[in-house]
N, C-alpha and C. Protein backbone atom coordinates (compact mmCIF):
# COMPACT_ATOMS: atom_id res chain seq x y z
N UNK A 1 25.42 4.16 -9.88
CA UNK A 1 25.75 4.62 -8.56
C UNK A 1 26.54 3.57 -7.83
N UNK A 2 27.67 3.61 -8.03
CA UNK A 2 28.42 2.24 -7.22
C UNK A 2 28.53 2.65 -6.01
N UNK A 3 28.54 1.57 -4.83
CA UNK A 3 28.59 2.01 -3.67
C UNK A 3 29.76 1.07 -3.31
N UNK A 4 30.23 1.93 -2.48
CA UNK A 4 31.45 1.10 -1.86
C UNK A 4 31.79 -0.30 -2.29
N UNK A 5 32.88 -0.92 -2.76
CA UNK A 5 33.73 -2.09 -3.79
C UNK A 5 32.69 -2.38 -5.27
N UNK A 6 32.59 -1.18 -5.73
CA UNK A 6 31.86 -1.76 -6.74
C UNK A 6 30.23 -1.95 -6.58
N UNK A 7 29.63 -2.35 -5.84
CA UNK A 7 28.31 -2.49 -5.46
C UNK A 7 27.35 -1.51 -6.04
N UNK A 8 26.70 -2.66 -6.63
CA UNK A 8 25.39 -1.28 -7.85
C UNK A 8 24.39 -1.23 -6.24
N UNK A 9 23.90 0.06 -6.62
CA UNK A 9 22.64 0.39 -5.61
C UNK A 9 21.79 0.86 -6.33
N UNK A 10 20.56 0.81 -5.50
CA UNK A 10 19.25 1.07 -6.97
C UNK A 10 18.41 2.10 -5.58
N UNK A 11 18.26 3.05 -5.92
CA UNK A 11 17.30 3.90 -4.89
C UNK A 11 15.71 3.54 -5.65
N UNK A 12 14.77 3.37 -4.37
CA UNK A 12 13.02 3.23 -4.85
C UNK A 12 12.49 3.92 -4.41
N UNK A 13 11.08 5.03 -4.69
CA UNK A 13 10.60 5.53 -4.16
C UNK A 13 8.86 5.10 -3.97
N UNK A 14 8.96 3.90 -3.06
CA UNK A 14 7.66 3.44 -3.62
C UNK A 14 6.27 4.09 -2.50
N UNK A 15 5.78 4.16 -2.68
CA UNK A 15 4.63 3.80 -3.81
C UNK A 15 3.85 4.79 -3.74
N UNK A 16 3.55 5.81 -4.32
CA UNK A 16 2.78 6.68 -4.65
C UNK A 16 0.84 5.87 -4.71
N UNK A 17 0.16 6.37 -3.67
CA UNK A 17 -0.63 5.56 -2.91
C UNK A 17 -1.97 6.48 -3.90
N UNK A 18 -2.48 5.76 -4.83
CA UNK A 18 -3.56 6.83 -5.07
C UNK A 18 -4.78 6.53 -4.80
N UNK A 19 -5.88 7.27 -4.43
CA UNK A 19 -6.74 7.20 -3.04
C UNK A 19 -8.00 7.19 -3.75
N UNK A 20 -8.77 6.38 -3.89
CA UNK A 20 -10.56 6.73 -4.75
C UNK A 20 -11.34 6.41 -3.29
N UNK A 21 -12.19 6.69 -3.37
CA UNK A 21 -13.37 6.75 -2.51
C UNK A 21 -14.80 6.78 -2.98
N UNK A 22 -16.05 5.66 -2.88
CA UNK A 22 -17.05 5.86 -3.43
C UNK A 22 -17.76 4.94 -2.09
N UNK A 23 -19.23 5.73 -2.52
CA UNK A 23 -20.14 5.20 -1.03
C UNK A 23 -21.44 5.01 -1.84
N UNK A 24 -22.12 4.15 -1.66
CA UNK A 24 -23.52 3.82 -2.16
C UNK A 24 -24.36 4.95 -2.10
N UNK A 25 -25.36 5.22 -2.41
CA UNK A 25 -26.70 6.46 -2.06
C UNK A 25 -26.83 5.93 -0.42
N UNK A 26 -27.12 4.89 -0.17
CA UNK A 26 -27.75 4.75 1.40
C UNK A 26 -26.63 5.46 2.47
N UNK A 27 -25.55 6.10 2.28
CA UNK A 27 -24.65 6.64 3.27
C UNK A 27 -24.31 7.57 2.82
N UNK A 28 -25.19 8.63 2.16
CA UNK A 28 -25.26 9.86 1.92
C UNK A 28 -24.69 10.97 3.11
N UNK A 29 -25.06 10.39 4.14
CA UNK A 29 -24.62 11.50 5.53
C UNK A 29 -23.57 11.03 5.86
N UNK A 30 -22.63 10.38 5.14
CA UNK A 30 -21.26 9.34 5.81
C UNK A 30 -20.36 10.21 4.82
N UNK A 31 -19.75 11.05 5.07
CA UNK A 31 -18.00 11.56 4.52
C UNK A 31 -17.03 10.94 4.81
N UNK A 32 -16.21 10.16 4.09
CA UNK A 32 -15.24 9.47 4.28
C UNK A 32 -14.22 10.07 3.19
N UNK A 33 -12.51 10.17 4.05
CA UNK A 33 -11.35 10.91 3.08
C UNK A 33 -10.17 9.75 3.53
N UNK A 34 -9.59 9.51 2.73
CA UNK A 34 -8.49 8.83 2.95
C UNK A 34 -7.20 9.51 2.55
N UNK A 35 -5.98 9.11 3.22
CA UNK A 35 -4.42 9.60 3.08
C UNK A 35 -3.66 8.48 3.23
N UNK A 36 -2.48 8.54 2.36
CA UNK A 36 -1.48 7.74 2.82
C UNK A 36 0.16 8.47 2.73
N UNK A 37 0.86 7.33 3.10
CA UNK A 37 2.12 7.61 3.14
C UNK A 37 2.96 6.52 2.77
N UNK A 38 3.37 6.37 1.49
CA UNK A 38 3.97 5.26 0.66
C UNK A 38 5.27 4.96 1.53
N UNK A 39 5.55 3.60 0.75
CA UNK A 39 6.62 3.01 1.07
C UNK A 39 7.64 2.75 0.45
N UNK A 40 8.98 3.79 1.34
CA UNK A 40 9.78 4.03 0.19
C UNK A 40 11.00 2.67 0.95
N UNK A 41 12.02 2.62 0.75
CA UNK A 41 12.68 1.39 0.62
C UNK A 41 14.09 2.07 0.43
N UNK A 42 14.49 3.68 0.08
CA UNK A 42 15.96 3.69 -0.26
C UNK A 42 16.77 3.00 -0.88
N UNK A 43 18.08 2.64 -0.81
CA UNK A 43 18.84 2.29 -1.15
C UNK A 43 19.07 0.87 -1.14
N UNK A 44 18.87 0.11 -2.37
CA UNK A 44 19.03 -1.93 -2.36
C UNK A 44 20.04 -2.18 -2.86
N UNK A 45 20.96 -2.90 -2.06
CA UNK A 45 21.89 -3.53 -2.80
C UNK A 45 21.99 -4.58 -2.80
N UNK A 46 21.90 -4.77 -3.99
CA UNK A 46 21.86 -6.51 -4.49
C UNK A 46 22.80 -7.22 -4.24
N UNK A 47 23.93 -7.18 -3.53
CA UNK A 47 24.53 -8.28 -3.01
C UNK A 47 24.24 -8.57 -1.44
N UNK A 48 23.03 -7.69 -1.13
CA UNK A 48 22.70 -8.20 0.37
C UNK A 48 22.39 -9.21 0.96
N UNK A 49 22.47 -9.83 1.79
CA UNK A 49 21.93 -11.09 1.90
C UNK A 49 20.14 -11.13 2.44
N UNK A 50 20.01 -10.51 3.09
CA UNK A 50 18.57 -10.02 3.54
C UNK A 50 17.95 -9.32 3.04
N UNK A 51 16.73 -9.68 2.59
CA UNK A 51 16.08 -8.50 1.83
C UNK A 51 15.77 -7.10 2.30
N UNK A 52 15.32 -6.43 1.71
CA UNK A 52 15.25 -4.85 1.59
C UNK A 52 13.65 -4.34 2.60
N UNK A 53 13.11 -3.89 4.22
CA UNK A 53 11.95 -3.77 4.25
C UNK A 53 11.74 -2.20 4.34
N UNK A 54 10.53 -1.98 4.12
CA UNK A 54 10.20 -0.70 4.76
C UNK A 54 8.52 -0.85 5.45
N UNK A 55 7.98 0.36 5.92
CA UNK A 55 6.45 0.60 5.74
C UNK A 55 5.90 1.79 5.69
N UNK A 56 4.66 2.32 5.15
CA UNK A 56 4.21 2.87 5.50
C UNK A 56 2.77 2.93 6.00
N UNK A 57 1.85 3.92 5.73
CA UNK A 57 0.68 3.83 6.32
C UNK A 57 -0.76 4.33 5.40
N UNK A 58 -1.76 4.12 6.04
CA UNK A 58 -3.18 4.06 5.06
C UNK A 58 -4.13 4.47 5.97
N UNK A 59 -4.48 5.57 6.21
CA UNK A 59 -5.66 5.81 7.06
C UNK A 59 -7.17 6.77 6.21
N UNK A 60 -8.15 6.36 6.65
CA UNK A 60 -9.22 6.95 6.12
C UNK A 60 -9.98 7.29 7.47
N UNK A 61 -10.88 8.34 7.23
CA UNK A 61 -11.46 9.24 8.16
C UNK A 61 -12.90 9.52 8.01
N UNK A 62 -13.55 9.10 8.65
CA UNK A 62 -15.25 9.49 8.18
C UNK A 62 -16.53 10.00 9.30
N UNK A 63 -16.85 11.21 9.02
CA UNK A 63 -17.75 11.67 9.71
C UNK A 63 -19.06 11.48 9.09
N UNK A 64 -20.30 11.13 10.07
CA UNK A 64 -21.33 11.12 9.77
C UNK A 64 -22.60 11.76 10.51
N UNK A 65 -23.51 12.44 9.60
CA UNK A 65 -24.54 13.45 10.27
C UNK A 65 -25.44 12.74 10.19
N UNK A 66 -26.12 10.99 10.32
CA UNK A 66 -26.78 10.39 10.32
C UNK A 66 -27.68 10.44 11.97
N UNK A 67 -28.90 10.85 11.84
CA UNK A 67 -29.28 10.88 13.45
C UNK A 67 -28.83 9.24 14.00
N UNK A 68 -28.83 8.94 15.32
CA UNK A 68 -28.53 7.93 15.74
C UNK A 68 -26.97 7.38 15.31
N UNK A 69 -26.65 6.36 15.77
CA UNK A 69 -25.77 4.93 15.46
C UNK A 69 -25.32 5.06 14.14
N UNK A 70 -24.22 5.01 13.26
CA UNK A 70 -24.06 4.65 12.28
C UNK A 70 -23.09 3.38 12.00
N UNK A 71 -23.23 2.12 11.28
CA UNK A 71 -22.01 1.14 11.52
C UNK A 71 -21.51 1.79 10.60
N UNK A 72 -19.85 1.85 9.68
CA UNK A 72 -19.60 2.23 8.62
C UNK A 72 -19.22 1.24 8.51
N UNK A 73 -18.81 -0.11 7.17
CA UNK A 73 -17.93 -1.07 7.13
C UNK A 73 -16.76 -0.58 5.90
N UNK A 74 -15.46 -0.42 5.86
CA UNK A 74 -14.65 -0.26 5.10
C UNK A 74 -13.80 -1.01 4.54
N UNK A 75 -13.74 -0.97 3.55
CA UNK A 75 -13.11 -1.78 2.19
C UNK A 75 -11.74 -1.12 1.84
N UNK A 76 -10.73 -1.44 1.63
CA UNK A 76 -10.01 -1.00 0.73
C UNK A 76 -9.45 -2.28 -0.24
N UNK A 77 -9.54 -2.06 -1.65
CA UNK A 77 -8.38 -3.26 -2.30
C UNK A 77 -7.22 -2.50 -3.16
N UNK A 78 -6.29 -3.05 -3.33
CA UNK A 78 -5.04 -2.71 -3.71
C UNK A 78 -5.15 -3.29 -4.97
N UNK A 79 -4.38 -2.38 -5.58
CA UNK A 79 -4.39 -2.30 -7.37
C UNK A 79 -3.29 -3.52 -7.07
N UNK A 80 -2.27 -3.58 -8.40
CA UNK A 80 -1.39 -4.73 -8.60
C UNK A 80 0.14 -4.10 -9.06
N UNK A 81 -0.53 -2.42 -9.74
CA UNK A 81 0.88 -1.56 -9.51
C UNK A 81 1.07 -2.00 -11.42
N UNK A 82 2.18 -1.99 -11.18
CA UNK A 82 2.73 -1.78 -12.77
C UNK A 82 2.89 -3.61 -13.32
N UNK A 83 3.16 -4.38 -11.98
CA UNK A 83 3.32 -5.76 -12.67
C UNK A 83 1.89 -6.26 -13.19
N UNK A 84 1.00 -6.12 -13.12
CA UNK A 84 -0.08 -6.83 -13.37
C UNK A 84 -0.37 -8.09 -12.71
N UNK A 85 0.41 -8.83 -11.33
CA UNK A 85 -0.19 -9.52 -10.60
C UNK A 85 0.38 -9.61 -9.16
N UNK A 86 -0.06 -10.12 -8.76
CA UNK A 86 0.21 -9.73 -7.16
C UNK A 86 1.27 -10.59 -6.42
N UNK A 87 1.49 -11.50 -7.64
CA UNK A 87 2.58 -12.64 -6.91
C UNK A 87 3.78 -12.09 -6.99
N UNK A 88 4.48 -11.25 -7.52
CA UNK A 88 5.60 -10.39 -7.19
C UNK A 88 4.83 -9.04 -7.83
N UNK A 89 4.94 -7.73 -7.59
CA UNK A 89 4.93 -6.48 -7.83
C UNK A 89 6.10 -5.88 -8.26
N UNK A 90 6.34 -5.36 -9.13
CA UNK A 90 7.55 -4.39 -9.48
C UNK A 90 7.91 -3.33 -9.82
N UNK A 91 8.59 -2.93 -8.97
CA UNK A 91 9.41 -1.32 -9.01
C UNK A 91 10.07 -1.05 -10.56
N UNK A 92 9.81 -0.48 -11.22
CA UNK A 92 10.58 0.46 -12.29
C UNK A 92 11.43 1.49 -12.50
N UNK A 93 12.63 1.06 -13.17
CA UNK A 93 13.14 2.29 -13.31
C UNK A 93 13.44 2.11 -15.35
N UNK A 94 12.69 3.04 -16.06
CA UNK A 94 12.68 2.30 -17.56
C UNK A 94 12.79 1.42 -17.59
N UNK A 95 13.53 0.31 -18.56
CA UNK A 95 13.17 -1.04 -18.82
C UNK A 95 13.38 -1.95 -17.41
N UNK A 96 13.99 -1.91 -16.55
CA UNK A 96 14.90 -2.21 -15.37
C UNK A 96 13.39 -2.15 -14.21
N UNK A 97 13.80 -3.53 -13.54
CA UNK A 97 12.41 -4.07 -12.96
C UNK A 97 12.85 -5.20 -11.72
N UNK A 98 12.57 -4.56 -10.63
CA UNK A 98 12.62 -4.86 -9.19
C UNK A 98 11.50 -5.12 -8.75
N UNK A 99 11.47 -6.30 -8.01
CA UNK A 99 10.17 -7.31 -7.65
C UNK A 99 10.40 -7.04 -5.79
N UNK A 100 8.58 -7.00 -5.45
CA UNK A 100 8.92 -6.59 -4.30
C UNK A 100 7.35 -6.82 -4.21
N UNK A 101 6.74 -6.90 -2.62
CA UNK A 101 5.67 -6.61 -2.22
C UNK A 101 4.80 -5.98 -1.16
N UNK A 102 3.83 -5.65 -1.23
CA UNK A 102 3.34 -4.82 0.36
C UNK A 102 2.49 -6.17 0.74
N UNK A 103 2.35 -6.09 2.26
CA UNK A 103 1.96 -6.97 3.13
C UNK A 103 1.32 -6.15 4.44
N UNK A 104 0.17 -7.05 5.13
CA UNK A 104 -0.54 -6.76 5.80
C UNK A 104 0.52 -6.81 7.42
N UNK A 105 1.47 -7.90 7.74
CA UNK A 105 1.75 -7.96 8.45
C UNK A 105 3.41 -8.32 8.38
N UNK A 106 4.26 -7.63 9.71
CA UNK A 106 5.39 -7.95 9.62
C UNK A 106 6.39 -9.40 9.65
N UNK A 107 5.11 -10.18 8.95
CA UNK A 107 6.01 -11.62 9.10
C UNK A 107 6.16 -11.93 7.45
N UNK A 108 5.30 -10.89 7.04
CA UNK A 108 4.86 -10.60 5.37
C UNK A 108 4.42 -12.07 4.56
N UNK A 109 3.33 -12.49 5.14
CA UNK A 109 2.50 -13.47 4.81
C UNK A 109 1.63 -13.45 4.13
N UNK A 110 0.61 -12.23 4.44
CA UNK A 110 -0.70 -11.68 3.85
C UNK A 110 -0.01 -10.53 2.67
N UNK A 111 -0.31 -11.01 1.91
CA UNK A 111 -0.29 -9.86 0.61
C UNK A 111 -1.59 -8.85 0.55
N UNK A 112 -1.15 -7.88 0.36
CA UNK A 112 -2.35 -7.28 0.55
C UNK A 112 -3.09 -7.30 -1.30
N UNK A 113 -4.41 -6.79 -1.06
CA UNK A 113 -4.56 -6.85 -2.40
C UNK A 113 -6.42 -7.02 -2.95
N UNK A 114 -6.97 -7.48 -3.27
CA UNK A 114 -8.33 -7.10 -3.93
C UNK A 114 -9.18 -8.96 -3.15
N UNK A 115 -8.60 -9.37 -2.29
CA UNK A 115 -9.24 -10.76 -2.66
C UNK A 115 -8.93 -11.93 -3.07
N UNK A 116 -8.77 -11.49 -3.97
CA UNK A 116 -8.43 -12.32 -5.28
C UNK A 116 -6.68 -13.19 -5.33
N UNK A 117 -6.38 -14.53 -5.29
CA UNK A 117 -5.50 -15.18 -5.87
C UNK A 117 -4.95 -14.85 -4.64
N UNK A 118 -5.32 -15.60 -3.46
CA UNK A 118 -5.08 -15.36 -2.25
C UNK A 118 -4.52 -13.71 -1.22
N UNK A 119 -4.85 -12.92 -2.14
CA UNK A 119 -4.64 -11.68 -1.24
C UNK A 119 -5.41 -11.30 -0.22
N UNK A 120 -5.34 -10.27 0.55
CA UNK A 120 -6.61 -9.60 1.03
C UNK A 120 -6.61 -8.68 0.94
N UNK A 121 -8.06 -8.02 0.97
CA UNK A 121 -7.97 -6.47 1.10
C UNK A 121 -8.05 -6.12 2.44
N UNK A 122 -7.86 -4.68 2.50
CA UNK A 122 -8.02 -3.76 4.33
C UNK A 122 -9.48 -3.72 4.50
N UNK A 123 -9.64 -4.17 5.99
CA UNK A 123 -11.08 -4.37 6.50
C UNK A 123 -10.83 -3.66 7.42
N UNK A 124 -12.39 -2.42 8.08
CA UNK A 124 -12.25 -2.22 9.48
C UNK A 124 -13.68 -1.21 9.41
N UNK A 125 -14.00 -1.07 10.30
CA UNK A 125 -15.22 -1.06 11.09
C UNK A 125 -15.46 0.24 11.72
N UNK A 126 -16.51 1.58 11.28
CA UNK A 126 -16.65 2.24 12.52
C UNK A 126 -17.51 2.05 12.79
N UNK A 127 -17.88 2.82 14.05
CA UNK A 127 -19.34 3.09 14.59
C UNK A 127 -19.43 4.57 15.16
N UNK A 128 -20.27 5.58 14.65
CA UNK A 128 -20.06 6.84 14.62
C UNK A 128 -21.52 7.26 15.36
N UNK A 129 -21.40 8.09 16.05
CA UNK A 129 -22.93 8.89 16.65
C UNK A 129 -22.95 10.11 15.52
N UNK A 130 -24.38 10.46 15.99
CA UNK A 130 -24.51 11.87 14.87
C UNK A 130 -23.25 13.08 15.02
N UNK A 131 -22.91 13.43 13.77
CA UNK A 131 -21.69 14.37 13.74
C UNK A 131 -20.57 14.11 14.47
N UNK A 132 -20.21 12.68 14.55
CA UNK A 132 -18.73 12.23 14.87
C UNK A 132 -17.68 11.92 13.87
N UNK A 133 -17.01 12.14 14.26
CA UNK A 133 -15.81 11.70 13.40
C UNK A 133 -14.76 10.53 13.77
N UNK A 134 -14.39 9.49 12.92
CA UNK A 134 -14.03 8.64 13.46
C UNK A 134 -13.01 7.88 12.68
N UNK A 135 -11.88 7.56 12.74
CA UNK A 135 -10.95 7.37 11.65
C UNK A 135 -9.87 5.82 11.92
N UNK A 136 -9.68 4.97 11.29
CA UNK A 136 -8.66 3.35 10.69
C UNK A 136 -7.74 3.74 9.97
N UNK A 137 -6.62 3.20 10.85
CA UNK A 137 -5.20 3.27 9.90
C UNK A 137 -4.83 1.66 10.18
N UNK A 138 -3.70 1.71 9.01
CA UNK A 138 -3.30 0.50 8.96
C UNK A 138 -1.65 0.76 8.16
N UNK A 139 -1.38 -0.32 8.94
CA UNK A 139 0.22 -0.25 8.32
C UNK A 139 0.70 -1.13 7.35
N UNK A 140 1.25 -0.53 6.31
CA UNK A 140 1.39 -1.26 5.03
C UNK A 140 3.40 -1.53 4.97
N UNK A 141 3.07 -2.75 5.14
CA UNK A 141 4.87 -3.50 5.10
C UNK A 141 5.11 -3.89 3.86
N UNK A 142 6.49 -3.04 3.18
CA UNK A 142 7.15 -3.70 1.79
C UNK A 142 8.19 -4.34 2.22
N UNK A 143 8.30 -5.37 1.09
CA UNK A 143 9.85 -5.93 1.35
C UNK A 143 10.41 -6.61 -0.50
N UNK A 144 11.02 -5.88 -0.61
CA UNK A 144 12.01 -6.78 -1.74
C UNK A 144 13.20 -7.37 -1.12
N UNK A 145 12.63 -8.94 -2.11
CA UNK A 145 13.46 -10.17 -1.80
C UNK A 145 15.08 -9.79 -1.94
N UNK A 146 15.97 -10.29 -0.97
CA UNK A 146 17.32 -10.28 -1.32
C UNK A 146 18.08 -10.89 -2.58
N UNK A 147 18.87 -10.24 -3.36
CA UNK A 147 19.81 -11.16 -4.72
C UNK A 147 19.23 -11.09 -5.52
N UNK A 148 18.75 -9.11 -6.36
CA UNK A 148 18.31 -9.33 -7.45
C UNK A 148 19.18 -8.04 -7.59
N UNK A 149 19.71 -8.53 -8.96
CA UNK A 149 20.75 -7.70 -10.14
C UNK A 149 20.00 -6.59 -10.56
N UNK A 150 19.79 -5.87 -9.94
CA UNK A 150 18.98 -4.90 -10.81
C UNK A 150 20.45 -3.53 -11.52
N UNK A 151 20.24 -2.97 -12.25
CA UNK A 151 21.36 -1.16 -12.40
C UNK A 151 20.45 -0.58 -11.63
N UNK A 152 21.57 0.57 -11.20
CA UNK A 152 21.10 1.82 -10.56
C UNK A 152 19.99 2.67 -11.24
N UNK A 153 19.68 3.09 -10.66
CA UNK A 153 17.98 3.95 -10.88
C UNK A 153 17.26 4.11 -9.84
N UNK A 154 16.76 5.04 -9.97
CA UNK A 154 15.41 5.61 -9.12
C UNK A 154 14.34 4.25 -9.76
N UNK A 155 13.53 3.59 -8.69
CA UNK A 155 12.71 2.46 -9.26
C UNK A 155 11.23 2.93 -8.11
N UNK A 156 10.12 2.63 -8.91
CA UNK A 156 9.38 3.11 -8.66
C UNK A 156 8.02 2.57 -9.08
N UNK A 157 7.08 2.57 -8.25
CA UNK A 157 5.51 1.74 -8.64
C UNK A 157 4.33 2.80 -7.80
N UNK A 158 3.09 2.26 -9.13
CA UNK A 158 1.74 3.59 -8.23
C UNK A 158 1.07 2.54 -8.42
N UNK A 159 0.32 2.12 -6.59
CA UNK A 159 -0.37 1.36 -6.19
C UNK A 159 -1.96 2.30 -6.09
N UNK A 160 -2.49 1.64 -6.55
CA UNK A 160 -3.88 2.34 -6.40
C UNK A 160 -5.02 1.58 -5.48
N UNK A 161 -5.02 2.82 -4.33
CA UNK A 161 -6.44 1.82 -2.94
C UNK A 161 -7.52 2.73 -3.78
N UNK A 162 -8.55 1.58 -3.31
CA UNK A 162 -9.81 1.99 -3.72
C UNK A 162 -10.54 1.84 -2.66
N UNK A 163 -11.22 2.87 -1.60
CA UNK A 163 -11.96 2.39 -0.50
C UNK A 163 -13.42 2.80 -1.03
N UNK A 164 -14.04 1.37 -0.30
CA UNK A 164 -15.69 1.63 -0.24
C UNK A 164 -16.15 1.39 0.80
N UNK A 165 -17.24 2.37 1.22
CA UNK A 165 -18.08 2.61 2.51
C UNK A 165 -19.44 1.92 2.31
């Protein structure tokens, strides 16, 4: 796909966000559903000088029929995607491999991620009365680094959240 003087462009459609949810026996009366909305990134061209950002979003929702007060505390950790570690992540398109990451915040410092090898995972807190419903979003920032050669292709990664209640 050359774009104007020659310029390869690589379209991404990231990240196909896939959603697990598991809760101990003790929060049996706690329903919790999560949704997201990946982060796609369009069109990179590698002779940019600034890298490539986008975001999207991560919200989970939980009602509980617990008489009284309920705290809920929520977990999410982030898979690692197709690279297998969290210090760059990469987009695919067949053999062809674009490095990029999601981040907690727009200064893209915090990697998001399980914990582990300085990441973090999504933390947040409800507090629900009987039969309330009560719902945490959070905004998930990608950015691939500027000045990577990639060919044209659709490039693409499935991040997997895992939230626990």
């Amino acid at each position: 796909m050359p774009r104007g003087g020659g310029v390869k462009a690589a379209s991404s459609a990231l990240c196909t966000l896939l959603l697990c949810l598991s809760a101990p026996g003790a929060f049996a009366a706690v329903t919790c559903t999560a949704s997201a909305v990946g982060v796609a990134f369009g069109v990179y061209n590698p002779l940019a000088a600034t890298p490539d950002t986008s975001t999207g979003t991560i919200q989970v929702r939980c009602t509980s029929t617990n008489p009284g007060s309920t705290t809920i505390n929520l977990v999410a950790n982030y898979s690692t995607g197709s690279s297998g570690t969290y210090a760059l992540r990469t987009l695919r398109s067949g053999a062809n491999v674009l490095g990029y990451n999601l981040y907690f915040d727009a200064a893209y410092t915090q990697v998001r991620g399980d914990g582990t090898n300085g990441t973090q995972p999504g933390r947040a807190t409800l507090v629900l009365g009987r039969n309330q419903t009560g719902s945490a979003s959070g905004t998930l920032y990608g950015r691939i680094p500027a000045g990577q050669d990639v060919a044209p292709g659709l490039y693409s990664d499935t991040i997997t959240v895992t939230v626990t209640y």
